[in-house]
Protein backbone atom coordinates (compact mmCIF):
# COMPACT_ATOMS: atom_id res chain seq x y z
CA UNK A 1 120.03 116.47 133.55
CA UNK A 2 120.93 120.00 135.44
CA UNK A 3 117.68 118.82 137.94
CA UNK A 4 118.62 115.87 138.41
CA UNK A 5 122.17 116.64 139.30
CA UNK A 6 121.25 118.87 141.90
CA UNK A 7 118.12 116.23 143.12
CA UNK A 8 120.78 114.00 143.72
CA UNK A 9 123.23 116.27 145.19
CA UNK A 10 120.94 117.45 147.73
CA UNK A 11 119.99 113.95 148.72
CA UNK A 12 123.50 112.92 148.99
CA UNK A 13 123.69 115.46 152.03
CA UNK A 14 121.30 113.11 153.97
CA UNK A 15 123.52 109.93 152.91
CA UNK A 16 126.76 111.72 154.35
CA UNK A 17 125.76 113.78 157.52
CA UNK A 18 126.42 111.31 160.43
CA UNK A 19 122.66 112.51 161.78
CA UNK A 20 119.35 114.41 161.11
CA UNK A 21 120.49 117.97 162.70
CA UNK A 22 123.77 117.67 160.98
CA UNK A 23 121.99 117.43 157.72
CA UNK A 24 119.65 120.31 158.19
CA UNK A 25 122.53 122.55 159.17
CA UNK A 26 124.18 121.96 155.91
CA UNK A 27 120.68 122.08 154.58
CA UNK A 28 119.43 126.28 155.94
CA UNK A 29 123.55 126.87 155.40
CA UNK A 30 123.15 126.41 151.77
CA UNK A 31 120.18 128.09 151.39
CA UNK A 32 120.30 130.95 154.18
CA UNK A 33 123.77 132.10 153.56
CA UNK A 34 124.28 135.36 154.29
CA UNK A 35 125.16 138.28 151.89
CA UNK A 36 128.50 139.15 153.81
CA UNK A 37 129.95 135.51 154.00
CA UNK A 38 129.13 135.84 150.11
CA UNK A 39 131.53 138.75 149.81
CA UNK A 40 134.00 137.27 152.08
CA UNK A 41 134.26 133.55 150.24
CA UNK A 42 134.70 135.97 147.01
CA UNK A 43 137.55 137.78 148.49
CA UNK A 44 139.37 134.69 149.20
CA UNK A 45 138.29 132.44 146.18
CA UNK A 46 138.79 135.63 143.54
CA UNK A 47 141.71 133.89 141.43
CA UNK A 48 139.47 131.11 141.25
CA UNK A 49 136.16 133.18 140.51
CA UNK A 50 138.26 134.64 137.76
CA UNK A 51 139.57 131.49 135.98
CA UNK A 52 135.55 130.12 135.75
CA UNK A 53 134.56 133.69 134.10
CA UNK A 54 137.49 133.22 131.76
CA UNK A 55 136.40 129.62 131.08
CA UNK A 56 133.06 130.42 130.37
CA UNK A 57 134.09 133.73 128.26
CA UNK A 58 136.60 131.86 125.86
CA UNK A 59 134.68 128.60 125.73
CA UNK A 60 132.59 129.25 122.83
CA UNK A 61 135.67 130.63 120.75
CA UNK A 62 137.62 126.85 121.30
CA UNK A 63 137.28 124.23 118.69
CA UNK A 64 138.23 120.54 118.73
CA UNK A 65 140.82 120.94 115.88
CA UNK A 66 142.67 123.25 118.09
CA UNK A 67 142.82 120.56 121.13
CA UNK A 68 143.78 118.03 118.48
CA UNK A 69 146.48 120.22 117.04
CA UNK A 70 147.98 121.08 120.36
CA UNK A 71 148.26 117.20 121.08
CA UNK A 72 149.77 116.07 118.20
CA UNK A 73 152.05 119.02 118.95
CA UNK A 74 152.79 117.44 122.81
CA UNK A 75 152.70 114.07 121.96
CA UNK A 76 155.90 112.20 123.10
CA UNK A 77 156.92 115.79 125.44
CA UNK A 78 158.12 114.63 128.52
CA UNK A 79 156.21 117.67 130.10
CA UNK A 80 152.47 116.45 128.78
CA UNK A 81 153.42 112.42 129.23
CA UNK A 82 154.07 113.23 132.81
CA UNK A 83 149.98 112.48 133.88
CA UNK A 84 149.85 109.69 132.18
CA UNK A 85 152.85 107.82 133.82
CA UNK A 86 151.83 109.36 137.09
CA UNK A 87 147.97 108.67 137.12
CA UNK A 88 148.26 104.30 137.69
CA UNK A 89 150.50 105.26 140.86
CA UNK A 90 148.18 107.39 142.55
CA UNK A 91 145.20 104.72 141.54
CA UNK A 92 147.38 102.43 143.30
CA UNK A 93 148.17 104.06 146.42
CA UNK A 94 147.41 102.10 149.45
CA UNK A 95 145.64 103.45 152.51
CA UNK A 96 143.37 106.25 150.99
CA UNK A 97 141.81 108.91 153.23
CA UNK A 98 138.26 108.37 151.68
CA UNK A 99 135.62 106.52 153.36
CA UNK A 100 132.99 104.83 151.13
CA UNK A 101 130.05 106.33 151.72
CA UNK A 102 128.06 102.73 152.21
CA UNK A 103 130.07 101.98 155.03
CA UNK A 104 128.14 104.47 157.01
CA UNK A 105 125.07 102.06 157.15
């Protein structure tokens, strides 16, 4: 699954780069980045960087029972029914800033 996940990822550069140069600059970016705009995309993604090792550290200590516990504990809280009432409205927006990928060809 992890291969084919990134097979498909990769192609999808081809599918969304309006032309063949376009593509291949994305294409050496990925793989030739160098080791200073590595630093400097740390520095200004380290809150972030930080969250993902704390995910990964605490992940195997979380159980389903937990998650279950804490939503019976929410359920009916105005706080954690707030997504639910808000998620049909955004679904429903008119005029969305994504193209379709397919309309390309």
């Amino acid at each position: 699954m992890l291969l084919t996940f990134h097979f498909v990822a990769l192609c999808w550069i081809a599918f969304r780069a309006p032309d063949a140069a376009t593509a291949m600059r994305v294409l050496t970016g990925a793989v030739a980045a160098p080791l200073d705009g590595v630093s400097a995309y740390a520095g200004r993604h380290i809150f972030e960087l930080l969250l993902l090792v704390a995910f990964f550290c605490l992940h195997p200590f979380d159980s389903m029972a937990r998650v279950r516990l804490a939503v019976r504990r929410l359920r009916g809280h105005p706080v954690a029914c707030a997504p639910a009432r808000m998620g049909p409205g955004h679904r429903h927006q008119p005029g969305s800033s994504a193209k379709f990928v397919y309309f390309d060809f």
